[in-house]
N, C-alpha and C. Protein backbone atom coordinates (compact mmCIF):
# COMPACT_ATOMS: atom_id res chain seq x y z
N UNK A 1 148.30 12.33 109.41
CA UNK A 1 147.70 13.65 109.54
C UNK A 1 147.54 14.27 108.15
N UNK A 2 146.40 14.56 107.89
CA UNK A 2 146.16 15.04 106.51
C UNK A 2 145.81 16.58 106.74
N UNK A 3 146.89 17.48 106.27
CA UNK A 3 146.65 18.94 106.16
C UNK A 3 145.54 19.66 104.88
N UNK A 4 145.16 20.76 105.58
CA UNK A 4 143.81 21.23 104.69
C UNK A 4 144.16 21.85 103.81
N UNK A 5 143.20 21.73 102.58
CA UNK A 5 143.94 22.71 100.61
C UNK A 5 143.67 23.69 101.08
N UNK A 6 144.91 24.46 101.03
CA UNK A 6 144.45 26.26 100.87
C UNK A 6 144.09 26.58 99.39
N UNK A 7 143.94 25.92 98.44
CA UNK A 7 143.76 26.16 97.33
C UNK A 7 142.02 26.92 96.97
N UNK A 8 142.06 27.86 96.07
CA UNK A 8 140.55 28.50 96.26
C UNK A 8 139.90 27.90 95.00
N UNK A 9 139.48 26.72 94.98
CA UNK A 9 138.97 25.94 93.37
C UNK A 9 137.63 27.03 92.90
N UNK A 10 137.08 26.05 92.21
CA UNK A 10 136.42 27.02 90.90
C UNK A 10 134.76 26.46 92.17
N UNK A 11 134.89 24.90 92.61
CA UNK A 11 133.80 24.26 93.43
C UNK A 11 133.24 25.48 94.42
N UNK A 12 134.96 26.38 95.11
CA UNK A 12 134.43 26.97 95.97
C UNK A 12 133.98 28.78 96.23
N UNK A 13 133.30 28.87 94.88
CA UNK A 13 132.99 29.67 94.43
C UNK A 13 131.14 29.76 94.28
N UNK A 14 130.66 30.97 95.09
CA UNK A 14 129.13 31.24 94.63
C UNK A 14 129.15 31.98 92.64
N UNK A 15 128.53 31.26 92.30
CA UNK A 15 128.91 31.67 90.73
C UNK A 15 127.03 32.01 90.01
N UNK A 16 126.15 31.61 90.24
CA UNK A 16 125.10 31.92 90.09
C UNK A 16 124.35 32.99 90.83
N UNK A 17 123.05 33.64 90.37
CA UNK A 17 122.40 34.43 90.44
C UNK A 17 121.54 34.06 92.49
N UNK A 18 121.34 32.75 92.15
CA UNK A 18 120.09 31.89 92.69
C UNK A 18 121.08 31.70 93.97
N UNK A 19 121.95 31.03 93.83
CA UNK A 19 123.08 31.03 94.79
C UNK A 19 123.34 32.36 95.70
N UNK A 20 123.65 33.65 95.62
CA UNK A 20 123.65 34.70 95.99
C UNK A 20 122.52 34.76 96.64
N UNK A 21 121.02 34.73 95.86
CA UNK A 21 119.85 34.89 96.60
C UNK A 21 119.35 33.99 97.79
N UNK A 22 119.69 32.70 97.79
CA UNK A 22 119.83 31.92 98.42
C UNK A 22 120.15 32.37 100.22
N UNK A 23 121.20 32.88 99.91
CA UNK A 23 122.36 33.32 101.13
C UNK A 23 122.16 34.47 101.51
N UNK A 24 121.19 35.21 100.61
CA UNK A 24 121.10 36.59 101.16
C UNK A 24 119.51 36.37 101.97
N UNK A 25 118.36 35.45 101.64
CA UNK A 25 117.37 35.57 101.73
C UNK A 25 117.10 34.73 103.22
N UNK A 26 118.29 34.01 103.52
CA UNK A 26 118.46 32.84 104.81
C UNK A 26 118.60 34.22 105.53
N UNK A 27 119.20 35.61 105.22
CA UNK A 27 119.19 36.82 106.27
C UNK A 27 119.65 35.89 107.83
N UNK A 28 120.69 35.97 107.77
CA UNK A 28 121.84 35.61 108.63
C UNK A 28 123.24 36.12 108.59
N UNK A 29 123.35 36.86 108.95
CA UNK A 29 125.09 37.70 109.04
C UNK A 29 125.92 37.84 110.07
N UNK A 30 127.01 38.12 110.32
CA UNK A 30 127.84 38.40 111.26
C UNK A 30 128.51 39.87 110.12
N UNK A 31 128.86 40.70 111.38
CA UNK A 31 129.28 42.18 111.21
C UNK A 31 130.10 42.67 111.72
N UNK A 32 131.45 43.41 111.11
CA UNK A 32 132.73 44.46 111.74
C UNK A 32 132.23 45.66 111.18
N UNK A 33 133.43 46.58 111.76
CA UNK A 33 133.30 48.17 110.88
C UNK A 33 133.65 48.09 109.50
N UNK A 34 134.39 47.09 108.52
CA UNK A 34 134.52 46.76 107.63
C UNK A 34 133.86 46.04 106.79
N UNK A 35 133.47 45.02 107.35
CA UNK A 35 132.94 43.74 106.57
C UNK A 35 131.81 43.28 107.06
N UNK A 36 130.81 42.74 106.50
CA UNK A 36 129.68 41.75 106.70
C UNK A 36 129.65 40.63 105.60
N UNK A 37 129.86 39.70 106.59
CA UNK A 37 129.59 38.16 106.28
C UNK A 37 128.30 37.71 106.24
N UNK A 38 127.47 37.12 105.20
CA UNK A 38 126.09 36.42 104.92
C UNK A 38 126.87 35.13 104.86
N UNK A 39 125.64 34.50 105.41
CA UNK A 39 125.96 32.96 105.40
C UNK A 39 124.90 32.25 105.76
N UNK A 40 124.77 31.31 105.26
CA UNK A 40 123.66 29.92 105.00
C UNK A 40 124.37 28.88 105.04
N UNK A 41 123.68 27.41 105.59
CA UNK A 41 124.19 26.25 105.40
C UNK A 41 123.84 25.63 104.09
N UNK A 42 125.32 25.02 103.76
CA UNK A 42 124.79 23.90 102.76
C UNK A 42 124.73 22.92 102.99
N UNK A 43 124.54 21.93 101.88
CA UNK A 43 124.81 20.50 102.32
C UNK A 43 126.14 19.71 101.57
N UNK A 44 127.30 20.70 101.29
CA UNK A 44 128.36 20.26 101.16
C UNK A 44 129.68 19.79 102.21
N UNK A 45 130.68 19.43 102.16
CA UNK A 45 131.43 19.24 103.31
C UNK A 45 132.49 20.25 102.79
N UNK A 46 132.21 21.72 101.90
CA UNK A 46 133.08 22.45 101.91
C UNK A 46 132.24 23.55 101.98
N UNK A 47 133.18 25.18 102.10
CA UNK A 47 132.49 26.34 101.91
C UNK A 47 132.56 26.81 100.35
N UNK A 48 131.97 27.92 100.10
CA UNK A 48 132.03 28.61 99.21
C UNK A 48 131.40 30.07 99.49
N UNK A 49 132.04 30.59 98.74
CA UNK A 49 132.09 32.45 98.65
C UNK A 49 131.54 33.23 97.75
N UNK A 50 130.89 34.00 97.98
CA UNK A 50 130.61 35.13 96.99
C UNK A 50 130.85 36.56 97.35
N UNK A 51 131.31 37.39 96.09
CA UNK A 51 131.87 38.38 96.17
C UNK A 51 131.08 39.37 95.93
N UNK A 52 130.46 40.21 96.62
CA UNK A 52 129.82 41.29 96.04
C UNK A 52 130.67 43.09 96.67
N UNK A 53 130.67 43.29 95.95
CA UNK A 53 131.70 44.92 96.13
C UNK A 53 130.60 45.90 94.80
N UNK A 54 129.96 46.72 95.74
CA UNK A 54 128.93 47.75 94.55
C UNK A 54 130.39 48.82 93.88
N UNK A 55 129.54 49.58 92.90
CA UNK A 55 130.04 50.71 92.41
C UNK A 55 130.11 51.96 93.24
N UNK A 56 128.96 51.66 94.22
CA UNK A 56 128.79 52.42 95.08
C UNK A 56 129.77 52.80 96.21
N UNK A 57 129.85 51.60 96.41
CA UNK A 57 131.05 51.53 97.65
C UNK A 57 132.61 51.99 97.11
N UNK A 58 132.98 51.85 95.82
CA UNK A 58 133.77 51.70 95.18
C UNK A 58 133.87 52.57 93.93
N UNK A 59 133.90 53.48 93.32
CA UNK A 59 133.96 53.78 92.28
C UNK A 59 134.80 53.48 91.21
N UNK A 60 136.32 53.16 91.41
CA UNK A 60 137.17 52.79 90.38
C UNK A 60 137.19 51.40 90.81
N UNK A 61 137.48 50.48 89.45
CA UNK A 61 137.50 49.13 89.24
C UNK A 61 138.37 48.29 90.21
N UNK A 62 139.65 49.52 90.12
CA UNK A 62 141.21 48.88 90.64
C UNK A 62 140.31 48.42 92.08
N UNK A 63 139.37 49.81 92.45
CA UNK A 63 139.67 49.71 94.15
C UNK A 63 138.90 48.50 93.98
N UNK A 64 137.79 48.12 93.75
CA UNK A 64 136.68 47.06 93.82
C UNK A 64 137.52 45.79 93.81
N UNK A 65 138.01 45.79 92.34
CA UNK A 65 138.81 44.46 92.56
C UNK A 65 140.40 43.71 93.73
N UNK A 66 140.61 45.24 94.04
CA UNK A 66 141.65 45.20 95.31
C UNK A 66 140.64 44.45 96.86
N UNK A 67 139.80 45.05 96.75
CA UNK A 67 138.67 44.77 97.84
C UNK A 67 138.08 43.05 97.75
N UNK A 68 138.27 42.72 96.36
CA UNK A 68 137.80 41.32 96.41
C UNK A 68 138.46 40.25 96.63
N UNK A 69 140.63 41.17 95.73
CA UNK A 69 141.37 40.47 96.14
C UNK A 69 141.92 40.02 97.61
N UNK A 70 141.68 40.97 98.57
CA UNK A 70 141.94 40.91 99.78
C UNK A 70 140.89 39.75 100.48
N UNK A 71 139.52 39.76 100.36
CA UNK A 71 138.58 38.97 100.33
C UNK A 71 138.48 37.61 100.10
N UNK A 72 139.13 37.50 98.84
CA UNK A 72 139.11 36.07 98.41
C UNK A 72 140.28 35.89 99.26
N UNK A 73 141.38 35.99 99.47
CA UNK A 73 142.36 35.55 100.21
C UNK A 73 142.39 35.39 101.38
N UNK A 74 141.40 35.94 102.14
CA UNK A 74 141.26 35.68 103.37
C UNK A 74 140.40 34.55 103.99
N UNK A 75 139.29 34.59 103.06
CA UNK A 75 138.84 33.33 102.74
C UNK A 75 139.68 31.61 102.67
N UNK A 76 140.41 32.05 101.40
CA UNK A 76 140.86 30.56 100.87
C UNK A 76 142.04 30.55 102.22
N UNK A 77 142.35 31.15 103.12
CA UNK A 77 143.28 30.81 104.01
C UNK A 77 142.28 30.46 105.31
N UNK A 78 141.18 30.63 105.58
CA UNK A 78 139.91 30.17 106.66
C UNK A 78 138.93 29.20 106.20
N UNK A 79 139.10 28.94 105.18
CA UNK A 79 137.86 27.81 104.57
C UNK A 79 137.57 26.38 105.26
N UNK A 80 138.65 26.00 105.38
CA UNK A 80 138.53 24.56 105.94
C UNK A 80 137.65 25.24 107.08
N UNK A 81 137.93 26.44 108.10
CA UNK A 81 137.24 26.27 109.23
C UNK A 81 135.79 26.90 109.14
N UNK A 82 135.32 26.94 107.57
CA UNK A 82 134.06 27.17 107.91
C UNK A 82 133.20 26.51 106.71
N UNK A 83 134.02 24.99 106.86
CA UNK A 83 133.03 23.96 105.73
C UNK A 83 131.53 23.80 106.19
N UNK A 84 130.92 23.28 104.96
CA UNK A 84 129.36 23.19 105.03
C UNK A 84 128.52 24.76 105.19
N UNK A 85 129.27 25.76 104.81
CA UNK A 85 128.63 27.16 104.54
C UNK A 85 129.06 28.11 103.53
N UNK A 86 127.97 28.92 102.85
CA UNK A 86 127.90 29.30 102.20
C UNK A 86 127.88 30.79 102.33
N UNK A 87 128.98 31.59 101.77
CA UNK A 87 129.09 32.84 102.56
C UNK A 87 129.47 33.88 101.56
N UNK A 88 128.77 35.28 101.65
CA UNK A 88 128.72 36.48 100.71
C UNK A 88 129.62 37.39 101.68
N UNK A 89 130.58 37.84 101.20
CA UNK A 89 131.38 38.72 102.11
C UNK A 89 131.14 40.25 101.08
N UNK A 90 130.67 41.16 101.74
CA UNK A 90 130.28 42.50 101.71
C UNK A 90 131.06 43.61 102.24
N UNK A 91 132.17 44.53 101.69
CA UNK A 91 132.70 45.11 102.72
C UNK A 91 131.55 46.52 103.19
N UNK A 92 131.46 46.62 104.06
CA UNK A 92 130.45 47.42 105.04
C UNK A 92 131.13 49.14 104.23
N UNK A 93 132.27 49.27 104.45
CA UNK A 93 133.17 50.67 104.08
C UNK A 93 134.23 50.81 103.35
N UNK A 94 134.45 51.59 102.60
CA UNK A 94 136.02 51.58 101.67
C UNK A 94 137.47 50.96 102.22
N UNK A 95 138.00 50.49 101.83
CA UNK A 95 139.35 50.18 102.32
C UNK A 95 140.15 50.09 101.21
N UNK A 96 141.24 50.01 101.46
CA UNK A 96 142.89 49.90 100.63
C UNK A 96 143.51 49.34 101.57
N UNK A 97 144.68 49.77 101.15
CA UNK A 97 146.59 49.01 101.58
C UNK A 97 146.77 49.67 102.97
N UNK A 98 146.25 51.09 103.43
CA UNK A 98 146.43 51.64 104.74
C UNK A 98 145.42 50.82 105.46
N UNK A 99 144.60 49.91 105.29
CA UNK A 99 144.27 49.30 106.28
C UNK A 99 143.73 47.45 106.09
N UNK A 100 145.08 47.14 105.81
CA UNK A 100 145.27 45.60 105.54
C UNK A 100 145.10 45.23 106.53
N UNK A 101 145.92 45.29 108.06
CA UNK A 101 145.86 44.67 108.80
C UNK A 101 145.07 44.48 109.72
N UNK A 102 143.71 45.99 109.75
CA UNK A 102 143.11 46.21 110.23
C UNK A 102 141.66 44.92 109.66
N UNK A 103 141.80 44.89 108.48
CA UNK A 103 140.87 43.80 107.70
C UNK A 103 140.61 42.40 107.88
N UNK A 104 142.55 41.92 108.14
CA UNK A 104 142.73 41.42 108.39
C UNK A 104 142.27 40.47 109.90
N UNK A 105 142.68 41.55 110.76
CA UNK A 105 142.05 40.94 112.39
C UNK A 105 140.48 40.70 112.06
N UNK A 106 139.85 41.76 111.36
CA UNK A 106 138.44 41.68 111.01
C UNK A 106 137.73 40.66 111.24
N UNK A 107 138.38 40.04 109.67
CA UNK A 107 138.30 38.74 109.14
C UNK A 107 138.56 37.63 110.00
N UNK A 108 139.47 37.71 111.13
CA UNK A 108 139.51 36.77 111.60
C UNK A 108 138.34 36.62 112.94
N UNK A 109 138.48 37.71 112.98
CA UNK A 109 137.18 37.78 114.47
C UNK A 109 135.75 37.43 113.85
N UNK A 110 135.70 38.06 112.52
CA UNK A 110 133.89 37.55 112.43
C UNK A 110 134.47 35.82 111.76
N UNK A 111 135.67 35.90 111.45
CA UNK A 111 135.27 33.54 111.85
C UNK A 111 135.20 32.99 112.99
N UNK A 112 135.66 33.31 113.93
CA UNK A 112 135.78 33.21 115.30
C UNK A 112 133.94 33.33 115.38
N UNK A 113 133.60 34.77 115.73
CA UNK A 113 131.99 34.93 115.97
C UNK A 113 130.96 34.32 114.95
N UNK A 114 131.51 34.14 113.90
CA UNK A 114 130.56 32.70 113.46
C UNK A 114 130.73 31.49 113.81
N UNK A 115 131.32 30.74 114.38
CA UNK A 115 131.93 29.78 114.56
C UNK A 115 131.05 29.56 115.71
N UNK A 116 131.58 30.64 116.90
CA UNK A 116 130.55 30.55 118.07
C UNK A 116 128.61 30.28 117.85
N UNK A 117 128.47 31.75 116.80
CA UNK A 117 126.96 31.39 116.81
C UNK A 117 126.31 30.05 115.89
N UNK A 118 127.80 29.26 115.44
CA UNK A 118 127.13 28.18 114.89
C UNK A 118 127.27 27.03 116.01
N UNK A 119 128.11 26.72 117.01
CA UNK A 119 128.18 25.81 118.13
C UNK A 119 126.88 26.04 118.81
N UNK A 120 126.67 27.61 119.07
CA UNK A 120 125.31 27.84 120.01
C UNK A 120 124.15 27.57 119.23
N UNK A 121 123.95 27.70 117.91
CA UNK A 121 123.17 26.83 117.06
C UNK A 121 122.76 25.41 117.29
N UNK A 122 123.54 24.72 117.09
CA UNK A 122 123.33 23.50 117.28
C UNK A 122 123.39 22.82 118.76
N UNK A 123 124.48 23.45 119.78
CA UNK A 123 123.88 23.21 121.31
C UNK A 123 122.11 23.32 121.45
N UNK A 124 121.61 24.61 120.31
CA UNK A 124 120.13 24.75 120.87
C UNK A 124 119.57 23.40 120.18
N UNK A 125 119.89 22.73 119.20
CA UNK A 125 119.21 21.58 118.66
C UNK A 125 119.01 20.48 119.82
């Protein structure tokens, strides 16, 4: 039995311009009161992430980068279950530390509801 890397490598990272546009332009998402997930297929047998958090949403740095840290981590602990996609996580509304856990379930329900609309995807093939 071979267990899956929780490790978040550098591979599984959206790091280009073109990449971002890519995933945003496939206009495919899943949505909470928090978060929206973009996502496109690749043709890798892993995922990768991109982080976008505006100024807008965010005004101080701390909060933005608190918002990405929570993000990326939720990620590198769901990845294995959403290899071969490519995904921009957006938080929809402000958050902090008063609502971790609330982010948390979030996160797990829109993998769950992608998961589904990708089975019903390919059932339609």
């Amino acid at each position: 039995m071979v267990l899956p890397s929780y490790a978040f490598k550098r591979r599984a990272k959206l790091l280009k311009t073109d990449e971002f546009s890519s995933v945003f332009n496939f206009r495919k998402r899943v949505s909470g009161r928090y978060l929206v997930l973009h996502y496109r297929y690749n043709a890798l047998d892993y995922a990768r992430l991109g982080l976008v958090v505006s100024k807008k949403m965010a005004r101080r740095a701390v909060d933005r980068n608190y918002m990405k840290r929570v993000l990326r981590e939720k990620f590198r602990l769901n990845q294995h279950v959403l290899a071969g996609l490519d995904i921009v996580a957006r938080p929809g509304i402000l958050f902090s530390h008063a609502q971790f856990t609330e982010i948390e379930h979030e996160f797990a329900e829109l993998v769950v509801k992608l998961q589904r609309k990708l089975v019903s995807q390919l059932d339609a093939k």
